[in-house]
Protein backbone atom coordinates (compact mmCIF):
# COMPACT_ATOMS: atom_id res chain seq x y z
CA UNK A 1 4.26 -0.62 11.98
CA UNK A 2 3.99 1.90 14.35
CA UNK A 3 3.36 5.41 13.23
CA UNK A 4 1.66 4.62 10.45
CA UNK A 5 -1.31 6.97 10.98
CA UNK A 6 0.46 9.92 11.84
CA UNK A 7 1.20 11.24 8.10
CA UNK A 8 -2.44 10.21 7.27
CA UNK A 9 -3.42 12.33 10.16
CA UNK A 10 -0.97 15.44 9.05
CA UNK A 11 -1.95 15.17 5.04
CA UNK A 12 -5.40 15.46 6.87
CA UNK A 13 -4.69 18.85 8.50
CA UNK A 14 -3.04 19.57 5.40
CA UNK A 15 -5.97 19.24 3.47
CA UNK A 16 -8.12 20.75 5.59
CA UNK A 17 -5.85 23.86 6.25
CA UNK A 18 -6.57 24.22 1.97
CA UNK A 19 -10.18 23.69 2.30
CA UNK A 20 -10.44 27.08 4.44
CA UNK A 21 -7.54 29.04 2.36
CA UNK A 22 -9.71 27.86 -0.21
CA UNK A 23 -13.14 28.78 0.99
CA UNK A 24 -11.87 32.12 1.81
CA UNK A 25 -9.99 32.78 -1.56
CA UNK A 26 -12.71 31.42 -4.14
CA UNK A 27 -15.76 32.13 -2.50
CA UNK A 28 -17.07 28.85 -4.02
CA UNK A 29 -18.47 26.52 -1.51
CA UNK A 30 -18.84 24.09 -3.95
CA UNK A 31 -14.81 23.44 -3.74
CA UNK A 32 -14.86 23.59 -0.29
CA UNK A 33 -17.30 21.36 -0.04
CA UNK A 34 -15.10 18.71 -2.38
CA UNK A 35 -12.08 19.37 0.15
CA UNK A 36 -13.88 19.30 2.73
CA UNK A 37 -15.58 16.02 1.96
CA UNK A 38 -11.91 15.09 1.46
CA UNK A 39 -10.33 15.47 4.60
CA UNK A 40 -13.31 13.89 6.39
CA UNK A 41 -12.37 10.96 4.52
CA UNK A 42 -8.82 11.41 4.70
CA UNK A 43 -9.39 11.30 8.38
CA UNK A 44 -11.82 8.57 8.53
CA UNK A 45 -9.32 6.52 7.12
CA UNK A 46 -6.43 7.86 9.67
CA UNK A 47 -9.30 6.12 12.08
CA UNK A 48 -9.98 3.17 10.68
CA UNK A 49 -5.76 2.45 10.92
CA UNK A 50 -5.55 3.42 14.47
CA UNK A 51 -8.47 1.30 15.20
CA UNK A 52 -6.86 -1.61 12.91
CA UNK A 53 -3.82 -1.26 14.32
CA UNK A 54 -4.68 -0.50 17.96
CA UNK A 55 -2.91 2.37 19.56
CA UNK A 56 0.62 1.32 18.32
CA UNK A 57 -0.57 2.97 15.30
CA UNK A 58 -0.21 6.68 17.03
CA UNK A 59 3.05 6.19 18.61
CA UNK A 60 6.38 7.03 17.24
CA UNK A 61 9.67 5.00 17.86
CA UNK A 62 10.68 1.53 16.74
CA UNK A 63 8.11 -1.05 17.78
CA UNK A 64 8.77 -3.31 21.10
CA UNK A 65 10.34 -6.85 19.71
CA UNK A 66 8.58 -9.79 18.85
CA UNK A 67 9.79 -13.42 19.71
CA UNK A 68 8.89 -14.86 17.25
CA UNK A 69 10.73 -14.91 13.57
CA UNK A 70 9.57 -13.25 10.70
CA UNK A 71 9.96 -13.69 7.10
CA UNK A 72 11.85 -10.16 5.05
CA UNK A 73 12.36 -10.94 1.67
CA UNK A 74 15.22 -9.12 0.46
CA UNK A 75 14.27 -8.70 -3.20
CA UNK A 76 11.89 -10.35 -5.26
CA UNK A 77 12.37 -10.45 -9.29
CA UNK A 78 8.41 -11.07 -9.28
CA UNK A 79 7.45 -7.97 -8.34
CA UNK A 80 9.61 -6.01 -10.59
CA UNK A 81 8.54 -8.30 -13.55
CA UNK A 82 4.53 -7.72 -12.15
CA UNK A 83 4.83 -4.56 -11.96
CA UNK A 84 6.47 -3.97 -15.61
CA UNK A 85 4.29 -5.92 -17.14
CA UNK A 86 1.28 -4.27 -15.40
CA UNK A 87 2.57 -1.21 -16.80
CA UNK A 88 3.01 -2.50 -20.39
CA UNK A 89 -0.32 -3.83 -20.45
CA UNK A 90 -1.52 -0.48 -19.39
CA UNK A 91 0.38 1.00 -21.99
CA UNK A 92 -1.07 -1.15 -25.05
CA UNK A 93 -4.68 0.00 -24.32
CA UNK A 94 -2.83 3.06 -25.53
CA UNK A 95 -0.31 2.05 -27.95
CA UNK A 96 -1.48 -1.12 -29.35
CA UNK A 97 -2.70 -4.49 -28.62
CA UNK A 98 0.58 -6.59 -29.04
CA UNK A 99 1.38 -5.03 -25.56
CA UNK A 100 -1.69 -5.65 -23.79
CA UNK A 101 -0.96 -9.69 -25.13
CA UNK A 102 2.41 -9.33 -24.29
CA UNK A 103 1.63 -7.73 -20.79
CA UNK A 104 -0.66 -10.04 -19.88
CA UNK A 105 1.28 -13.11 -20.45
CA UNK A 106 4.41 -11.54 -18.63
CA UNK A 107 1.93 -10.71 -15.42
CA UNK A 108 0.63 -14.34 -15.76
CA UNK A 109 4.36 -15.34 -15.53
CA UNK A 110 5.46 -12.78 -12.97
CA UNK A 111 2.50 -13.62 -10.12
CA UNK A 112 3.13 -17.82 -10.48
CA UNK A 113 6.51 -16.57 -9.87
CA UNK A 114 5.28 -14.71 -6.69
CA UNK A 115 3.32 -17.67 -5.53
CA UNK A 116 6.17 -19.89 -6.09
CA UNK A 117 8.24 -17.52 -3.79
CA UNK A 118 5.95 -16.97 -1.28
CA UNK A 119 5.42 -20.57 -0.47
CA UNK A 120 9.44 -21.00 -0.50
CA UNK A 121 8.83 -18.07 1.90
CA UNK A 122 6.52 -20.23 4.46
CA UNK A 123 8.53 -23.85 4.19
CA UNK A 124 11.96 -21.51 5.13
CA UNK A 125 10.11 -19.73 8.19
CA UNK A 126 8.29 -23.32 9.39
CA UNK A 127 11.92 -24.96 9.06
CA UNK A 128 13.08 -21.87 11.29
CA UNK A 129 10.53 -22.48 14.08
CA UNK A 130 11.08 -26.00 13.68
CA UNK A 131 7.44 -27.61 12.03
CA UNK A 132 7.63 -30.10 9.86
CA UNK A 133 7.58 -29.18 6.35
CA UNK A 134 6.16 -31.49 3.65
């Protein structure tokens, strides 16, 4: 993805533009310190993607075409039904422990779901570049 550091980098001036608003406001340099420490992270981890991701992390516009295929799944049930059942297990630490059961054995469901379309996923992109597929 290209871009992909460049809001990290603006939420970082962002953040830092607050830290002195907020330094100068309060008076507290125990909450600038907090925002402070913050945006150092904030852009530490603007680094770490640019240095992940090369350069091509910094520059805007599509990225240059690759020749070889790529699987985009169009939708995927399992990740609606993970992600439900994620938040109902989440909500019967709250509510009750019939939903943290309940959640639980949905999520269980949901991810051997995933892993049953992910590796439908692989044996469709090695028949597209032509591999054998067992």
């Amino acid at each position: 993805m290209r871009g992909g550091a460049i809001p990290i980098f603006a939420w970082g001036v962002l953040l830092s533009i607050l830290t002195i608003g907020n330094a100068i406001w309060e008076g507290r340099w125990i909450q600038a310190g907090e925002f402070a420490l913050a945006a150092v992270l904030i852009f530490s981890f603007g680094a770490f993607i640019v240095g992940l991701g090369g350069r091509s992390a910094i520059r805007r516009g599509p990225p240059s075409p690759s020749p070889h295929p790529e699987p985009l799944p169009w939708s995927s049930l399992a990740t609606v039904a993970a992600a439900l059942s994620l938040a109902m297990l989440l909500f019967g630490f709250v509510f009750g422990s019939a939903l943290i059961y309940l959640g639980a054995g949905f999520l269980a469901f949901s991810l051997g779901r995933l892993g049953v379309e992910l590796r439908a996923q692989r044996a469709s992109l090695k028949r597209l570049r032509g591999e054998r597929v067992r």
